[in-house]
C-alpha atoms as a PDB file:
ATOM      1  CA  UNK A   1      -4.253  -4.405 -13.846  1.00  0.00           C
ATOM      2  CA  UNK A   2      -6.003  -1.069 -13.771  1.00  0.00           C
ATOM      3  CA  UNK A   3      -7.205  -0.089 -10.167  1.00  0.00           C
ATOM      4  CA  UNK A   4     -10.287   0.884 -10.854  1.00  0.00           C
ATOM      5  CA  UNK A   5     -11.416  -2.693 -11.935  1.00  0.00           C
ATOM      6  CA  UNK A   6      -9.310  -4.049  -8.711  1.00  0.00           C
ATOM      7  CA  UNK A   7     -12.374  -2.399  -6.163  1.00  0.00           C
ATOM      8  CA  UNK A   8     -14.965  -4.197  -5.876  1.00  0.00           C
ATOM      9  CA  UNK A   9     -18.236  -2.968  -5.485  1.00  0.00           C
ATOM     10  CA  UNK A  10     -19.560  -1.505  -2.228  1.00  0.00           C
ATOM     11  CA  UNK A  11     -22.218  -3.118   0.168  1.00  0.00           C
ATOM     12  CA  UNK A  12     -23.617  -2.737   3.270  1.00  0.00           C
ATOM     13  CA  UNK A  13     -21.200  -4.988   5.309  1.00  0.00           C
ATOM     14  CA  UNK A  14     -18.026  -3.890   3.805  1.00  0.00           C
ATOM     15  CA  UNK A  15     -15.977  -1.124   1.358  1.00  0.00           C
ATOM     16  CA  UNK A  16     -13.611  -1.732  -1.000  1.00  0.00           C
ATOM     17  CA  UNK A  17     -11.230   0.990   0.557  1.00  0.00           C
ATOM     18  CA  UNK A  18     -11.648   2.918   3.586  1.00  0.00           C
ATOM     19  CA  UNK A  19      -9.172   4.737   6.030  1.00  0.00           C
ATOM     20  CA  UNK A  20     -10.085   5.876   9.428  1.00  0.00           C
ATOM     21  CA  UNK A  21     -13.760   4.120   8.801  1.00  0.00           C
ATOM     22  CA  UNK A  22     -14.289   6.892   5.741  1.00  0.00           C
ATOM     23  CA  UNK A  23     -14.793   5.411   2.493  1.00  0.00           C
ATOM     24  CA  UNK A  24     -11.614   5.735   0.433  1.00  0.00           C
ATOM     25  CA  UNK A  25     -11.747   5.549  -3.856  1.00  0.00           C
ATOM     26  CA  UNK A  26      -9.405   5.417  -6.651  1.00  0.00           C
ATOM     27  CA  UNK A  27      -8.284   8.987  -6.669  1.00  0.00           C
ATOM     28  CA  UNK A  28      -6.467   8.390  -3.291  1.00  0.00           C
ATOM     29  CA  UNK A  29      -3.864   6.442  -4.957  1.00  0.00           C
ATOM     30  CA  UNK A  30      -1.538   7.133  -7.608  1.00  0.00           C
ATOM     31  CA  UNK A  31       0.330   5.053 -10.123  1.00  0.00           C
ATOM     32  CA  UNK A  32       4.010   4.086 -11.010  1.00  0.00           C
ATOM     33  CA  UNK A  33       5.553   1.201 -12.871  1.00  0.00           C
ATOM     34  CA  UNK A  34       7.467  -1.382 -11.663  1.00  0.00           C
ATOM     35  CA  UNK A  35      10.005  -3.010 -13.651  1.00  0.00           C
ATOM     36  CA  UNK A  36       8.862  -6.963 -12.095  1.00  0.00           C
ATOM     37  CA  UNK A  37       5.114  -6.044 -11.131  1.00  0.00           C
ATOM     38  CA  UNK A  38       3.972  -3.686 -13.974  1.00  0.00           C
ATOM     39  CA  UNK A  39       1.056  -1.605 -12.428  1.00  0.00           C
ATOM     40  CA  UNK A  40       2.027  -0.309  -8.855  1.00  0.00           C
ATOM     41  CA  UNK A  41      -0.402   1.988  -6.751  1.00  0.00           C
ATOM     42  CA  UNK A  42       0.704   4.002  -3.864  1.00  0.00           C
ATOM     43  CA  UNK A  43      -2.038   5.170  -1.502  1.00  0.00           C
ATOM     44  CA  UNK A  44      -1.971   8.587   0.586  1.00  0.00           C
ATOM     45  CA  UNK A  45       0.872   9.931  -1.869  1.00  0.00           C
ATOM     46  CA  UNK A  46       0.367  13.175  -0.594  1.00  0.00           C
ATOM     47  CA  UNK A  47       1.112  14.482  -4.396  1.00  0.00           C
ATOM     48  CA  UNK A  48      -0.673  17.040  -6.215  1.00  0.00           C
ATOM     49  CA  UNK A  49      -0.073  19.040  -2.375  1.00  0.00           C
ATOM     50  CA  UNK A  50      -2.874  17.058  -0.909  1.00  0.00           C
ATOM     51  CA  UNK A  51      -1.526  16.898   2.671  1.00  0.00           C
ATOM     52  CA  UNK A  52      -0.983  13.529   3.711  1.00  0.00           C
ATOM     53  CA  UNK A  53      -3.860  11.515   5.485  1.00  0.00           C
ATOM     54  CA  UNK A  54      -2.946  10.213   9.069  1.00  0.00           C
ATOM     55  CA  UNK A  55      -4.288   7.496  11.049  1.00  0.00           C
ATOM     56  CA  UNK A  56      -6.259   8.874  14.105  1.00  0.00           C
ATOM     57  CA  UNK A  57      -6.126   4.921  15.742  1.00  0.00           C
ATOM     58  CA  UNK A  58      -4.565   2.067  16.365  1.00  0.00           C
ATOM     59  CA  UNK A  59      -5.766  -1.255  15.527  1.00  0.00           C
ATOM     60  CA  UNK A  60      -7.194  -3.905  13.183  1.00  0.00           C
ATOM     61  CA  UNK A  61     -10.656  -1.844  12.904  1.00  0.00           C
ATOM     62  CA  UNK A  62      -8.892   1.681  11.734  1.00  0.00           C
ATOM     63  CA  UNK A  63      -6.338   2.621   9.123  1.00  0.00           C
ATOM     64  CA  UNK A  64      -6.339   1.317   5.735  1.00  0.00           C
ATOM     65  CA  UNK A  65      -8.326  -1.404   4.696  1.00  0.00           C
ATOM     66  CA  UNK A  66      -8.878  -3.069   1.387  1.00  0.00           C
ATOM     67  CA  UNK A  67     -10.343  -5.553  -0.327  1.00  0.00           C
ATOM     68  CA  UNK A  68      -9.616  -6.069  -4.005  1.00  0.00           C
ATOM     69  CA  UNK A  69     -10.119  -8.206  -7.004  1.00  0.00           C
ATOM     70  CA  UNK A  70      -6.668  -9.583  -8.119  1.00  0.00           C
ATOM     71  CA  UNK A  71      -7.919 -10.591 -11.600  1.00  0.00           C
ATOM     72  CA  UNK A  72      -6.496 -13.796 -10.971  1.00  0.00           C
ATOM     73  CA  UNK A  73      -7.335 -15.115 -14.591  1.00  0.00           C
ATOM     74  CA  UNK A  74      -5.914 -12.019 -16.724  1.00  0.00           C
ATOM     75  CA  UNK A  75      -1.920 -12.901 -15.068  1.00  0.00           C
ATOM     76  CA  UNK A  76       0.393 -13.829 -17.708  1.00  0.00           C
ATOM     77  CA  UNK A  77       2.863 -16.883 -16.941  1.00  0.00           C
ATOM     78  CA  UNK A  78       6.137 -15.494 -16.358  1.00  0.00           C
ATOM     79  CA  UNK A  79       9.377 -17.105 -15.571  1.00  0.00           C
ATOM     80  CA  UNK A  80      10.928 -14.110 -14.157  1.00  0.00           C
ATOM     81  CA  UNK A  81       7.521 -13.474 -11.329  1.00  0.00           C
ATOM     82  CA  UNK A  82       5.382 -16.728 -11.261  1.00  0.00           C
ATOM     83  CA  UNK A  83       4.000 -14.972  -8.330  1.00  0.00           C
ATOM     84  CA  UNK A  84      -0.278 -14.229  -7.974  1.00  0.00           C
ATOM     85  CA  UNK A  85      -1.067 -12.005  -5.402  1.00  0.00           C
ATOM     86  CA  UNK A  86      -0.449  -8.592  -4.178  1.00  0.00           C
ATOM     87  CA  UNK A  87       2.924  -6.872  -3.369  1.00  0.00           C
ATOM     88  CA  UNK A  88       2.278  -4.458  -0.483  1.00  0.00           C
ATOM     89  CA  UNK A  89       5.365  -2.057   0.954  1.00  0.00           C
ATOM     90  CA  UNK A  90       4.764   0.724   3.827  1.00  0.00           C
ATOM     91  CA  UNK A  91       6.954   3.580   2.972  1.00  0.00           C
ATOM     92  CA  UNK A  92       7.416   7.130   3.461  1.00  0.00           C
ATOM     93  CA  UNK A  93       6.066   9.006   1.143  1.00  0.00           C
ATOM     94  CA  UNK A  94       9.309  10.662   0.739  1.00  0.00           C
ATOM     95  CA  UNK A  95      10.855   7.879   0.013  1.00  0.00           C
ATOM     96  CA  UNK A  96      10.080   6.086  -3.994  1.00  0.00           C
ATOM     97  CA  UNK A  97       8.809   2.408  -3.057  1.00  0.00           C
ATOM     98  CA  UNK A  98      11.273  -0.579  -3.980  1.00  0.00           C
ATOM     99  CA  UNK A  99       8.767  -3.530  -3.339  1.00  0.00           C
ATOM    100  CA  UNK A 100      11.031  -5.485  -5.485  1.00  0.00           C
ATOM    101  CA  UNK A 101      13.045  -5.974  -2.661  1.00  0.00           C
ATOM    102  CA  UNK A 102      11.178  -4.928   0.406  1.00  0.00           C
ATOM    103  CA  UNK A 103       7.329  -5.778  -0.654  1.00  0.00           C
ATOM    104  CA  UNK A 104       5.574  -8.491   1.263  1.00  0.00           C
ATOM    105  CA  UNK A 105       3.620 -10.899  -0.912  1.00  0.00           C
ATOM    106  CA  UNK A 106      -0.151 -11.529   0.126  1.00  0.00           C
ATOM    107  CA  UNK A 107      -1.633 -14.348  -1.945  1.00  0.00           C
ATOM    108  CA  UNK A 108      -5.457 -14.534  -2.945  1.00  0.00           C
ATOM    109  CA  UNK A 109      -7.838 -15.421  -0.819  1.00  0.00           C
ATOM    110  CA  UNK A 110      -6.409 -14.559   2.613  1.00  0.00           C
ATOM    111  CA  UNK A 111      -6.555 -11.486   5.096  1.00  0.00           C
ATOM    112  CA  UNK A 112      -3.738  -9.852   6.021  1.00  0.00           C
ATOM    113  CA  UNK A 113      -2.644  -7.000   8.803  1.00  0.00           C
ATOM    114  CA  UNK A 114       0.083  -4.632   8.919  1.00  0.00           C
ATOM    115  CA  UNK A 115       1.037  -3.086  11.841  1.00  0.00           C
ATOM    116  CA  UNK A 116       3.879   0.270  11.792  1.00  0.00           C
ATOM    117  CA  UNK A 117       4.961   2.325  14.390  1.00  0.00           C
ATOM    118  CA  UNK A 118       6.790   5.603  13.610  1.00  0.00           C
ATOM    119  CA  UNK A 119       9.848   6.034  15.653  1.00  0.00           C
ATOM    120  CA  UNK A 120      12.195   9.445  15.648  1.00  0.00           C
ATOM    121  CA  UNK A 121      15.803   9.053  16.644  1.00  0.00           C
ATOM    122  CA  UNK A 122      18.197  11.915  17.025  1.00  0.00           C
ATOM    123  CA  UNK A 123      21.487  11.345  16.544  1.00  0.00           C
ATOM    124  CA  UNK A 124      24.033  13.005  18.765  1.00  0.00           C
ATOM    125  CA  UNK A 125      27.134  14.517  17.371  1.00  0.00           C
ATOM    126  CA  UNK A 126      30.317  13.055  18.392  1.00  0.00           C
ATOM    127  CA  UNK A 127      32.669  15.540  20.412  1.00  0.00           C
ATOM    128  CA  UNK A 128      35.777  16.177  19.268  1.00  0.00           C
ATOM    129  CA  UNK A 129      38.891  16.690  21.711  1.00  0.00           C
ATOM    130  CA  UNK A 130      41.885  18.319  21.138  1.00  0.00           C
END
């Protein structure tokens, strides 16, 4: 599956791909391969030293939101991944997705939301006595 035939075309009541309520496209992702899914996009990257995009609010209405074509007819029957859907992972961009084992599976036809908070934790050393 290529990503540019996985938008679908733009109307007045929705986008294919927006963040923040701006319309979002295909050059906001980029592409790796996975050895299970094949084809595997990661949005905001921040490669090429684009800086990374950040959500400005919280909620349902803001962030990322897509809506794609899964070319449901063009999967190949597989033993290994009889699976038709998408494979979605929030990650760091740090950080090279494994959605292998952390992905969450969203099958056709459905809506889903994805909520993330970002928490920092400091770590205290440990004090040593003599």
């Amino acid at each position: 599956h290529q990503i540019e035939e996985m938008f679908l075309p733009g109307s007045p009541h929705f986008e294919s791909c927006s963040f923040n309520g701006e319309r979002c496209d295909v050059r906001n992702f980029s592409s790796y391969q996975s050895f299970l899914f094949g084809n595997c996009y990661t949005f905001n990257s921040a490669e090429d030293g684009n800086p990374p995009l950040k959500a400005t609010m919280a909620g349902q209405y803001n962030g990322l939101k897509l809506r794609l074509n899964i070319e449901r007819k063009a999967y190949l029957k597989s033993t290994l991944n009889p699976f038709v859907g998408l494979v979605i992972l929030i990650h760091d961009q740090k950080t090279f997705p494994i959605v292998e084992e952390f992905g969450i599976k969203v099958q056709p036809g459905v809506s889903t939301l994805c909520a993330i908070k970002r928490r920092k934790v400091n770590k205290k050393k440990k004090k040593h006595y003599a």
